[in-house]
C-alpha atoms as a PDB file:
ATOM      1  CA  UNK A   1     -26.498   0.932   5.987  1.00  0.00           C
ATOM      2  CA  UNK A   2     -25.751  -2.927   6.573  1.00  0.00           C
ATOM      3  CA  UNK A   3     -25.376  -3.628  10.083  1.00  0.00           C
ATOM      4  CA  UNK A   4     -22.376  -5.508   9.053  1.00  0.00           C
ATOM      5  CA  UNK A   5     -20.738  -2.041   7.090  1.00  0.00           C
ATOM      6  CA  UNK A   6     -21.482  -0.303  10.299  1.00  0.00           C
ATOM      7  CA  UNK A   7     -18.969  -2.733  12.443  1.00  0.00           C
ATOM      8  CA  UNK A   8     -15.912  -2.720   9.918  1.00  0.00           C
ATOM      9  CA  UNK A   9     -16.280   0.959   9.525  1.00  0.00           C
ATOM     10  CA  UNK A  10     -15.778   1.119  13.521  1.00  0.00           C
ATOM     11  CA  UNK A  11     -13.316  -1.362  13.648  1.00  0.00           C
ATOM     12  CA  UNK A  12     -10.574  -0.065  10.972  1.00  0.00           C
ATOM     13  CA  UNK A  13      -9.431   3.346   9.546  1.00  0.00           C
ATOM     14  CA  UNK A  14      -7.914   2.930   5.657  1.00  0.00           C
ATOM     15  CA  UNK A  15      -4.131   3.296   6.238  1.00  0.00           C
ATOM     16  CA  UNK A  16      -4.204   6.398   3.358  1.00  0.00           C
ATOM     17  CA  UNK A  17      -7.116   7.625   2.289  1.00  0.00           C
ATOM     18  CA  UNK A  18     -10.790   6.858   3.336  1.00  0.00           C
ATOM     19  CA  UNK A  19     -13.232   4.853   0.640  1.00  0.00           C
ATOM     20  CA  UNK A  20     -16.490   6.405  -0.283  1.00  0.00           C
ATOM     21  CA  UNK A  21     -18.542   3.743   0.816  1.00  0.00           C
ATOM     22  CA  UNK A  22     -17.623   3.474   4.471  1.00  0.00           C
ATOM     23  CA  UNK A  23     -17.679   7.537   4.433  1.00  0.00           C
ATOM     24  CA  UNK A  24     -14.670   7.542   6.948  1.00  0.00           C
ATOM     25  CA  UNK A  25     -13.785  11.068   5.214  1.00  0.00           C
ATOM     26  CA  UNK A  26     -10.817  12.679   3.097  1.00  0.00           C
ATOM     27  CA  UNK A  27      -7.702  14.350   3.140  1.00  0.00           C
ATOM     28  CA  UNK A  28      -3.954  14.039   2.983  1.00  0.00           C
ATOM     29  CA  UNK A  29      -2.033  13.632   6.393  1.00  0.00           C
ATOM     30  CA  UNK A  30       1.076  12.146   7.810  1.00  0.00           C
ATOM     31  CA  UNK A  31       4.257   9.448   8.182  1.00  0.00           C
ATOM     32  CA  UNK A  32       5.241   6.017   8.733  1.00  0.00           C
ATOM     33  CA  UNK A  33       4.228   5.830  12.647  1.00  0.00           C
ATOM     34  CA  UNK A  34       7.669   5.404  14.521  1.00  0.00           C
ATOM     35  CA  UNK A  35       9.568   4.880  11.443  1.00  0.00           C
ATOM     36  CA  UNK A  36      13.008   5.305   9.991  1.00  0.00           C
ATOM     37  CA  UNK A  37      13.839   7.886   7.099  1.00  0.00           C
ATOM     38  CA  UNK A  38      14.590   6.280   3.972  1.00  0.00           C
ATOM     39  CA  UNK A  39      17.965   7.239   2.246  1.00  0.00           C
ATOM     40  CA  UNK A  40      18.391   8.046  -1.721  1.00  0.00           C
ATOM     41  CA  UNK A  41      17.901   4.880  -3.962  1.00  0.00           C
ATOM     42  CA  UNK A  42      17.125   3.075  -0.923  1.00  0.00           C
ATOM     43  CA  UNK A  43      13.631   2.436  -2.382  1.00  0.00           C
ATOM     44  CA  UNK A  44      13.655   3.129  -5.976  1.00  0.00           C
ATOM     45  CA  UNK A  45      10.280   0.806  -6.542  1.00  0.00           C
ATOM     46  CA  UNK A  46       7.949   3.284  -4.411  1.00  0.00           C
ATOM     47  CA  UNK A  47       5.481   5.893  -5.970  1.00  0.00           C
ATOM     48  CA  UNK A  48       3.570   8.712  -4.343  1.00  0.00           C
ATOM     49  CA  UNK A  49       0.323   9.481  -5.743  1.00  0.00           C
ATOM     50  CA  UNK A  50      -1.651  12.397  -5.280  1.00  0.00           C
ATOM     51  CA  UNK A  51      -5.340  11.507  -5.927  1.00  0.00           C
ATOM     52  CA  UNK A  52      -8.252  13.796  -7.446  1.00  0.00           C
ATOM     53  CA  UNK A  53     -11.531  13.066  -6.883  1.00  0.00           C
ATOM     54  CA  UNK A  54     -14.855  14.436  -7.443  1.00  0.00           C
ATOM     55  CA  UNK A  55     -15.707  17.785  -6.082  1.00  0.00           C
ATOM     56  CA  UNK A  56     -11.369  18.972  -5.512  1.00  0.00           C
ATOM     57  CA  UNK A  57     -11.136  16.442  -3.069  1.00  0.00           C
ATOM     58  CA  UNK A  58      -7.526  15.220  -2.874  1.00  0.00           C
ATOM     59  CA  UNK A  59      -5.989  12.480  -0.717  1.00  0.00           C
ATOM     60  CA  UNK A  60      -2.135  10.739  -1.283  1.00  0.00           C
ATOM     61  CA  UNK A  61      -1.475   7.494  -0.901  1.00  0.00           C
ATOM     62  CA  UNK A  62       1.881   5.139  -1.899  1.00  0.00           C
ATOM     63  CA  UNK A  63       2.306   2.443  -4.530  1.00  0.00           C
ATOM     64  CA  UNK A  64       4.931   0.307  -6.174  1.00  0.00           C
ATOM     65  CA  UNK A  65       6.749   0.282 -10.053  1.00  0.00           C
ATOM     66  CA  UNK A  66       6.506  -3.320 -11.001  1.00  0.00           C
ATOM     67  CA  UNK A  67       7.632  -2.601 -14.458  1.00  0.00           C
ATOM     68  CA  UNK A  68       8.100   0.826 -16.628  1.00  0.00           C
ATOM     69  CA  UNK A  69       4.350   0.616 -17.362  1.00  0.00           C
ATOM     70  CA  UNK A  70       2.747  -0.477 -14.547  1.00  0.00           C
ATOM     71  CA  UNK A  71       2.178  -0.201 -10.443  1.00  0.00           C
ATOM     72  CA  UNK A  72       0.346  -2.195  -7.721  1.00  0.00           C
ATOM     73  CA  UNK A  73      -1.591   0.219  -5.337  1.00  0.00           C
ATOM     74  CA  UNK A  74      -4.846  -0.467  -2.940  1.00  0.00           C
ATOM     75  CA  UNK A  75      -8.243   0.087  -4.787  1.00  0.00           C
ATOM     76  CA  UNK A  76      -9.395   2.262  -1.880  1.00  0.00           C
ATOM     77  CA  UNK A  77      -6.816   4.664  -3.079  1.00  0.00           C
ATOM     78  CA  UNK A  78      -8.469   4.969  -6.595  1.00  0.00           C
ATOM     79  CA  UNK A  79     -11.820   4.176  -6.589  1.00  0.00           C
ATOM     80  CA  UNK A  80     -13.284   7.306  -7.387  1.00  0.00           C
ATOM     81  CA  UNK A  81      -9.890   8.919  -8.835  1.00  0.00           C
ATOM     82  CA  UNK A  82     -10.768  11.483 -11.676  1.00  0.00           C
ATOM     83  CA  UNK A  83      -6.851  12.417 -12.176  1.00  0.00           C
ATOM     84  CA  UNK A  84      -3.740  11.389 -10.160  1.00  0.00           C
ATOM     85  CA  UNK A  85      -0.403  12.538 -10.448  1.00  0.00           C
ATOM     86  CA  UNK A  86       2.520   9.969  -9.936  1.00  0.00           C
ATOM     87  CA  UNK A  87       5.507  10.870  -7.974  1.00  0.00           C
ATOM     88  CA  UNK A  88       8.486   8.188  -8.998  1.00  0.00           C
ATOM     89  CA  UNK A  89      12.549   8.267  -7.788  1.00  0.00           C
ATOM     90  CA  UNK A  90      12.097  10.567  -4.503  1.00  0.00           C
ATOM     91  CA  UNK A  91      12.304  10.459  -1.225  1.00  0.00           C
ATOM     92  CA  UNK A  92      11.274  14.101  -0.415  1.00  0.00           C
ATOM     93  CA  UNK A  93       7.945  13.991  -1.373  1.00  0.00           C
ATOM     94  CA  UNK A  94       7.573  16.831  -3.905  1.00  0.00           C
ATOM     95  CA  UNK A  95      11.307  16.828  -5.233  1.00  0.00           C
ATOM     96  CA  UNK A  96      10.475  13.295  -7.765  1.00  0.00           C
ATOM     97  CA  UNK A  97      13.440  12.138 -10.569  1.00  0.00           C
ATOM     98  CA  UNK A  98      10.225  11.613 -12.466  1.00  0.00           C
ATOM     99  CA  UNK A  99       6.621  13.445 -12.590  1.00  0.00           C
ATOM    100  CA  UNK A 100       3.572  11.723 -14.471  1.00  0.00           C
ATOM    101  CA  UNK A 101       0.130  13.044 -14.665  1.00  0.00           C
ATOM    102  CA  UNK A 102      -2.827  12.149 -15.868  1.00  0.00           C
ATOM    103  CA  UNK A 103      -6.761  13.349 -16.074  1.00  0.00           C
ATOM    104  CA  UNK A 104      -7.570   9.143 -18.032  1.00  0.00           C
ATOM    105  CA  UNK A 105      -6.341   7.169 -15.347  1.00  0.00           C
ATOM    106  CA  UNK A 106      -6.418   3.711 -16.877  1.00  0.00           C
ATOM    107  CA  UNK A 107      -6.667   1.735 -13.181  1.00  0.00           C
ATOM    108  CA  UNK A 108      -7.599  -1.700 -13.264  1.00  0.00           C
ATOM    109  CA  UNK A 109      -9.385  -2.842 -10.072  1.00  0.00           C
ATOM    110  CA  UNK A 110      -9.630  -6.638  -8.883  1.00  0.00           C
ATOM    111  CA  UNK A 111     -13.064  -8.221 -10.411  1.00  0.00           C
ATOM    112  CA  UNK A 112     -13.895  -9.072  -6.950  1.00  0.00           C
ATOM    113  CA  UNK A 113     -12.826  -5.980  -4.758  1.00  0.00           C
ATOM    114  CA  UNK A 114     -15.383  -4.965  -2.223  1.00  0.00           C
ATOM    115  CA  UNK A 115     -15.358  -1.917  -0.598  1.00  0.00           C
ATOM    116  CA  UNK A 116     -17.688  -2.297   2.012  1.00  0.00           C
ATOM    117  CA  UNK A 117     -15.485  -5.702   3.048  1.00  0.00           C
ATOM    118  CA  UNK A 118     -12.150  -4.489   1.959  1.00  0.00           C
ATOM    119  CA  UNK A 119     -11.721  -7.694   0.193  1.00  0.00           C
ATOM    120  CA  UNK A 120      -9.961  -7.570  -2.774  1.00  0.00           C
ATOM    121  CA  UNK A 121      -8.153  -4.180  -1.784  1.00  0.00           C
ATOM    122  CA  UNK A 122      -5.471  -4.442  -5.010  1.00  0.00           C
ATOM    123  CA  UNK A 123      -5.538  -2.291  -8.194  1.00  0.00           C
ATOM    124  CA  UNK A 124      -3.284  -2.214 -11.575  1.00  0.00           C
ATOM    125  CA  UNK A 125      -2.669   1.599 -12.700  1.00  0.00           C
ATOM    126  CA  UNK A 126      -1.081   1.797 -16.350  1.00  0.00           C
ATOM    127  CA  UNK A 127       1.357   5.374 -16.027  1.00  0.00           C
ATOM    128  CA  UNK A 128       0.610   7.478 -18.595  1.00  0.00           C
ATOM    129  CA  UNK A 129       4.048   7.260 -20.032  1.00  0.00           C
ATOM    130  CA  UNK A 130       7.076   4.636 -19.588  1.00  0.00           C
ATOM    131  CA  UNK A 131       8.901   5.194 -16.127  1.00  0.00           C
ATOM    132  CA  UNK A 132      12.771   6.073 -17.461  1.00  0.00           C
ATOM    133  CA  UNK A 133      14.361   3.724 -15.090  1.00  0.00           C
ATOM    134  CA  UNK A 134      17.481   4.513 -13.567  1.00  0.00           C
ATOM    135  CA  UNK A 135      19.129   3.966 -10.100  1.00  0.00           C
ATOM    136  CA  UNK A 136      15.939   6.483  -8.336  1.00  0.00           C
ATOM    137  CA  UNK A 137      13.318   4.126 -10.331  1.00  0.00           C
ATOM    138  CA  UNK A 138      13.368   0.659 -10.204  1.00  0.00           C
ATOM    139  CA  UNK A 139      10.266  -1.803 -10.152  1.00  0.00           C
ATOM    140  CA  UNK A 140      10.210  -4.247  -7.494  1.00  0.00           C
ATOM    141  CA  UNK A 141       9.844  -8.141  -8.119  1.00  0.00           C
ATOM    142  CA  UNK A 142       6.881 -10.118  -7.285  1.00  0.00           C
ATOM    143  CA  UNK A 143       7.181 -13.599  -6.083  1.00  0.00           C
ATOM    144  CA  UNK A 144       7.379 -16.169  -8.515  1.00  0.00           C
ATOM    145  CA  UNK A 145       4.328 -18.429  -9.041  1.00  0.00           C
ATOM    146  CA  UNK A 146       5.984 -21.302  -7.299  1.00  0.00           C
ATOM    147  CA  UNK A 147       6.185 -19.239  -4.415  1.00  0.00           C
ATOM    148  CA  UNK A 148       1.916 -18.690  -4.234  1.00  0.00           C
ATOM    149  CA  UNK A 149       1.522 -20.924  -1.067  1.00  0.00           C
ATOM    150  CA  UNK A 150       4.171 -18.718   0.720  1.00  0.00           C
ATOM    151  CA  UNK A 151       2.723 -17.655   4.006  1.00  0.00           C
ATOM    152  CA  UNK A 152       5.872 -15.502   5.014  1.00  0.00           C
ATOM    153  CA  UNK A 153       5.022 -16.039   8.800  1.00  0.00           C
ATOM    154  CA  UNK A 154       7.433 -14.457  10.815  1.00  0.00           C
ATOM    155  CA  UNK A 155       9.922 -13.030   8.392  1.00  0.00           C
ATOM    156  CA  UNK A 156      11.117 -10.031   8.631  1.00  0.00           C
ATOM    157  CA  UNK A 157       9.253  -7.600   6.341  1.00  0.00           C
ATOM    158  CA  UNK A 158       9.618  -3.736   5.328  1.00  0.00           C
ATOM    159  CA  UNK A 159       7.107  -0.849   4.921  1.00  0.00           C
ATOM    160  CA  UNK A 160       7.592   2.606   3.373  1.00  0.00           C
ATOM    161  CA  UNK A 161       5.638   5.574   2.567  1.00  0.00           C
ATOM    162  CA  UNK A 162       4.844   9.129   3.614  1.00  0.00           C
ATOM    163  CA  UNK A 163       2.032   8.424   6.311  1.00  0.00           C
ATOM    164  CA  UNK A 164       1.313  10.040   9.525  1.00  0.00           C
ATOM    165  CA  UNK A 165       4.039   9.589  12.536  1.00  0.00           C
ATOM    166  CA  UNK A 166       1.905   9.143  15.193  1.00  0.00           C
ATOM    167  CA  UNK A 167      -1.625   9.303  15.798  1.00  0.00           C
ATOM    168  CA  UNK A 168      -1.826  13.074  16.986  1.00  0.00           C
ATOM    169  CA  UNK A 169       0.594  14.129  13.389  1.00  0.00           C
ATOM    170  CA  UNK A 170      -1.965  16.076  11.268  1.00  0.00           C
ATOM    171  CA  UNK A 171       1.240  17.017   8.604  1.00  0.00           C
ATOM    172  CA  UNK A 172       2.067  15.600   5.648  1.00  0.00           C
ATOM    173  CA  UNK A 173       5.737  14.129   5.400  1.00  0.00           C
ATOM    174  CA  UNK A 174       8.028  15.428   2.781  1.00  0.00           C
ATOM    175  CA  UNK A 175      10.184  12.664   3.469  1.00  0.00           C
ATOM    176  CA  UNK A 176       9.828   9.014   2.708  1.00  0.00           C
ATOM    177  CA  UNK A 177       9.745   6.931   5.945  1.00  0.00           C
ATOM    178  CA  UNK A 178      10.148   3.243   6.664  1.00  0.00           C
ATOM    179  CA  UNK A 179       9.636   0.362   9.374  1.00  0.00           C
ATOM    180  CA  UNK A 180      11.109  -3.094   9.648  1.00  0.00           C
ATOM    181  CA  UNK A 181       8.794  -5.262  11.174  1.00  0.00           C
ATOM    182  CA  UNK A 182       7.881  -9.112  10.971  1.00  0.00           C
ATOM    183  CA  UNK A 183       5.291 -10.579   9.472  1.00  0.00           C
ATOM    184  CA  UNK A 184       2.534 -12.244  12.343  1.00  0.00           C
ATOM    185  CA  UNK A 185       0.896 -15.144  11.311  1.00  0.00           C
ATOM    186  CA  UNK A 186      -2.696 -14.810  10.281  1.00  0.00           C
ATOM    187  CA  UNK A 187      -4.360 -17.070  13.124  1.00  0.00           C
ATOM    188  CA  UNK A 188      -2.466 -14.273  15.526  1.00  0.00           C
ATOM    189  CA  UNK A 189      -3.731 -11.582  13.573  1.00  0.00           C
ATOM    190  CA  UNK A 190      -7.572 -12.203  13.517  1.00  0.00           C
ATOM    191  CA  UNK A 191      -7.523 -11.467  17.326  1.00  0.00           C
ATOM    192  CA  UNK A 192      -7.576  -8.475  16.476  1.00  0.00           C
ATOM    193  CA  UNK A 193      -9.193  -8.323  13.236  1.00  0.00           C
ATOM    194  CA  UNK A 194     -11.821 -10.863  12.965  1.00  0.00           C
ATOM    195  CA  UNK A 195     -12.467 -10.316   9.068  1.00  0.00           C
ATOM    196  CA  UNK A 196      -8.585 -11.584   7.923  1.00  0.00           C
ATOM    197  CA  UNK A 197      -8.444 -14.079   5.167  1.00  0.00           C
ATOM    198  CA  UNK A 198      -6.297 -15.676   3.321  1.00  0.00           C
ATOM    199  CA  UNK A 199      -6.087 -12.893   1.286  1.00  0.00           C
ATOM    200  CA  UNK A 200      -4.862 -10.904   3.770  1.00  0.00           C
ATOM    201  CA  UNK A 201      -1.296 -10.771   5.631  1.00  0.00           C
ATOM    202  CA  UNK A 202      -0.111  -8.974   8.527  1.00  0.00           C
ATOM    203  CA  UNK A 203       3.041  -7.083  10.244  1.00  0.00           C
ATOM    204  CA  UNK A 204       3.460  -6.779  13.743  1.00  0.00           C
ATOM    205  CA  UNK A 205       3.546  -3.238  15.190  1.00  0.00           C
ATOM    206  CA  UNK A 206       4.970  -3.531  18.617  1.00  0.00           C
ATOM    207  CA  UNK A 207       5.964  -0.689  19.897  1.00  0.00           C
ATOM    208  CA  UNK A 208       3.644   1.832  17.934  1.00  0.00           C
ATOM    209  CA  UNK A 209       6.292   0.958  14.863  1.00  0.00           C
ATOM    210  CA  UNK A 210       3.679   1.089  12.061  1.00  0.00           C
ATOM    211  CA  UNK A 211       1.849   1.710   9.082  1.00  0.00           C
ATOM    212  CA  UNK A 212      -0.628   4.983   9.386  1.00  0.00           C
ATOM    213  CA  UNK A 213      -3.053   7.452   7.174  1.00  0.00           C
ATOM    214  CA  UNK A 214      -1.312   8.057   3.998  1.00  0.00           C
ATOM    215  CA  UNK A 215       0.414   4.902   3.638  1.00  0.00           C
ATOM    216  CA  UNK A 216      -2.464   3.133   1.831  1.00  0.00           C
ATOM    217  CA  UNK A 217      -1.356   1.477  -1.417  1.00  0.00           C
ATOM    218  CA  UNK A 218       2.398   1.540  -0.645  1.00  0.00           C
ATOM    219  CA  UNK A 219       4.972  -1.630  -0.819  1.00  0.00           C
ATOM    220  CA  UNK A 220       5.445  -4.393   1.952  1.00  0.00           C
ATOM    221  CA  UNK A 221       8.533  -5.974   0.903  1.00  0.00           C
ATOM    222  CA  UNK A 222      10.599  -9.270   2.132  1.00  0.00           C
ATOM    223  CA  UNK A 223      14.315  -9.687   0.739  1.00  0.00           C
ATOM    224  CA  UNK A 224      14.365 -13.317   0.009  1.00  0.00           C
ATOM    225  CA  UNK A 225      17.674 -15.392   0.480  1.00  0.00           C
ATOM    226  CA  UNK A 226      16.919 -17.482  -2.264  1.00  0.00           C
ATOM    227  CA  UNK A 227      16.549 -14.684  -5.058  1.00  0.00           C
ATOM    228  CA  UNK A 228      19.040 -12.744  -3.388  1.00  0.00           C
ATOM    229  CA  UNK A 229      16.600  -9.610  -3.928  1.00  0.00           C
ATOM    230  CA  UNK A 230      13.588  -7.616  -2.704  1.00  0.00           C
ATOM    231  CA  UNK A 231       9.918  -9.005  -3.058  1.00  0.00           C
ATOM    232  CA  UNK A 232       6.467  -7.402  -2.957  1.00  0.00           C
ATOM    233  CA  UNK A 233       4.468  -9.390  -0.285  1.00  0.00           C
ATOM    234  CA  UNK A 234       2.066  -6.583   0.641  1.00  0.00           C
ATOM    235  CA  UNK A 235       0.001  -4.049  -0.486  1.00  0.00           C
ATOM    236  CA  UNK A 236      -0.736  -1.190   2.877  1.00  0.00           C
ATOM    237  CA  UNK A 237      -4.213  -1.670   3.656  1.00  0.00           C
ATOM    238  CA  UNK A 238      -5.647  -1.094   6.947  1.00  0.00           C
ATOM    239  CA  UNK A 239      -5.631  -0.843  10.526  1.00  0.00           C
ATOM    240  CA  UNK A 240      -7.336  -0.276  13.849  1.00  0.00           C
ATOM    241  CA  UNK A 241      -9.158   3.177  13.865  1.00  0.00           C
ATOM    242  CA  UNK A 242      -8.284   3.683  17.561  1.00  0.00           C
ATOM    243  CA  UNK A 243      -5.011   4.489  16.058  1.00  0.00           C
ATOM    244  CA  UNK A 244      -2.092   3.213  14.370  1.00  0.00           C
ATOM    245  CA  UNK A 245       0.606   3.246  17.742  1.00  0.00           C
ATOM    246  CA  UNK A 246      -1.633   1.055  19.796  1.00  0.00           C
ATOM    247  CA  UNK A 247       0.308  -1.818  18.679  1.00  0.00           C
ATOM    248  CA  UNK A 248      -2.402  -3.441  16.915  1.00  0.00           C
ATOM    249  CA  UNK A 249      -1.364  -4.998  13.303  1.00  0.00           C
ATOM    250  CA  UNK A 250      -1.207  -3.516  10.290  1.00  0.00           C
ATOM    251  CA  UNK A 251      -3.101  -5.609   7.373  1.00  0.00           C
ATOM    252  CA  UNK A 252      -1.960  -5.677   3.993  1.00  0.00           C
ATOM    253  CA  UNK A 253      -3.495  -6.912   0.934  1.00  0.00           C
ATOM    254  CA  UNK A 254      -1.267 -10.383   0.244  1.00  0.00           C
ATOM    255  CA  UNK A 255       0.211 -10.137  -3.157  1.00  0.00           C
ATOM    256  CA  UNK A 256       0.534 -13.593  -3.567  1.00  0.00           C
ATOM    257  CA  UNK A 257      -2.816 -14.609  -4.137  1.00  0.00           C
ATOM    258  CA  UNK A 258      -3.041 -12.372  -7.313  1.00  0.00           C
ATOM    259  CA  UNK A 259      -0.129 -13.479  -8.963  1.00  0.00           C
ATOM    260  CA  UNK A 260      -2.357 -15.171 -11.599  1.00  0.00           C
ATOM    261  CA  UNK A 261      -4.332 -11.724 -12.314  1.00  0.00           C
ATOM    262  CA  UNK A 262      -1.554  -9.472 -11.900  1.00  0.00           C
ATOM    263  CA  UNK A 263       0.452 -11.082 -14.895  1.00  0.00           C
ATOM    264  CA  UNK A 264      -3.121 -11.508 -17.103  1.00  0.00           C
ATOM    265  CA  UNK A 265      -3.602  -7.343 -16.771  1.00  0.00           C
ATOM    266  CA  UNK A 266       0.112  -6.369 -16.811  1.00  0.00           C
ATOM    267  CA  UNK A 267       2.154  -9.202 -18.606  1.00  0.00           C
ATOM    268  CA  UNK A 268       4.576  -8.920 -15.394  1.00  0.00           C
ATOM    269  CA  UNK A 269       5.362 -12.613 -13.932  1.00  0.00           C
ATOM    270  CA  UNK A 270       7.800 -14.573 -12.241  1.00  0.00           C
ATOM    271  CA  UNK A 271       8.220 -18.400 -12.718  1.00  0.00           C
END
């Protein structure tokens, strides 16, 4: 193994599930460290998906509906997924308005995703069948192309998902949890995580208020004043395996630099 594998696989735990190549191991676990519980409707763009692999391994992580056909998740999640089964409109965990499965996932990973780097972390997955949208199931709008050289430092920002609640929580959450954070500026960021690009963007977790295992893939969202509406800004990542309290930040995959091959895959795009 690459000297340089062996540092980032000490340095960061995947915020859902673990990817094969850093062998950081399996499973489903937790909450939204610290966070809030979300109320009905409150965040009808959010998907849970439960993840087959190989050998009956199994791990969850989150996503988010961008249109009736399509969702934004973290590659990670779904590199090796043989079958995953989509959970849209809830916010207990296994009570869904809307149940998809499939054993063909047609996922779309970036053409440059590394998983040894965790660059790249962003994946298009085509549902099986058209999400019946209603007030539960929603997709979430991405920021228009004239918004690409957005940085977003220091707004306030929103994560959801099921992950763990604190670092010692082994359970999985049958309720959707959230935490409003701001965004940190990169430049702040990479003193903790010296790999960040510009690819990358950040929420501040002060106060063990965070992102944990099994929120990988889920939706970092700002509402912006000028569109009067929610946007998709992040896409959960990772964060420091010494735990997800410690009040180090949580890294997200920044949505805005794949505007371009989001709408080439999906035919979603905002002006």
């Amino acid at each position: 193994m690459q000297i340089r594998t062996v540092l980032i696989s000490l340095l960061i735990i995947i915020q859902g599930r673990s990817i094969s190549c850093l062998d950081l191991g399996h499973g489903i676990d937790g909450r939204i460290a610290g966070g809030e519980l979300a109320r009905a409707n409150q965040f009808p763009y959010q998907v849970g998906l439960s993840i087959e692999e190989p050998n009956d391994l199994f791990s969850w992580c989150g996503g988010s509906l961008i249109s009736d056909r399509y969702m934004l998740t973290a590659a990670h999640c779904v590199e090796k997924a043989v079958a995953i089964t989509f959970y849209l409109g809830g916010v207990q965990r296994l009570a869904p308005r809307q149940l998809l499965q499939t054993n063909n996932p047609e996922v779309h990973f970036h053409p440059a995703w590394n998983c040894q780097t965790l660059e790249n972390d962003i994946a298009l997955i085509r549902l099986p069948e058209e999400a019946i949208l209603c007030d539960s199931i929603k997709p979430i709008r991405l920021p228009g192309i004239s918004s690409s050289n957005s940085n977003y430092e220091y707004v306030p920002a929103v994560a959801s998902g099921w992950g763990r609640l604190n670092d010692e929580s082994a359970a999985i959450s049958d309720s959707l949890r959230y935490v409003a954070r701001f965004v940190e500026s990169n430049e702040d960021c990479r003193y903790s995580y010296a790999n960040i690009r510009s690819t990358n963007i950040c929420m501040d977790t002060t106060g063990g208020r965070s992102t944990c295992t099994g929120d990988s893939g889920g939706p970092l969202i700002y509402n912006d004043p000028n569109l009067n509406t929610d946007v998709l800004i992040g896409i959960t990542s990772y964060g420091k395996k010494s735990g997800c309290t410690k009040g180090y930040p949580s890294v997200f995959t920044r949505v805005t630099a794949y505007l371009d091959w989001i709408g080439e895959v999906s035919g979603v795009s905002y002006s």
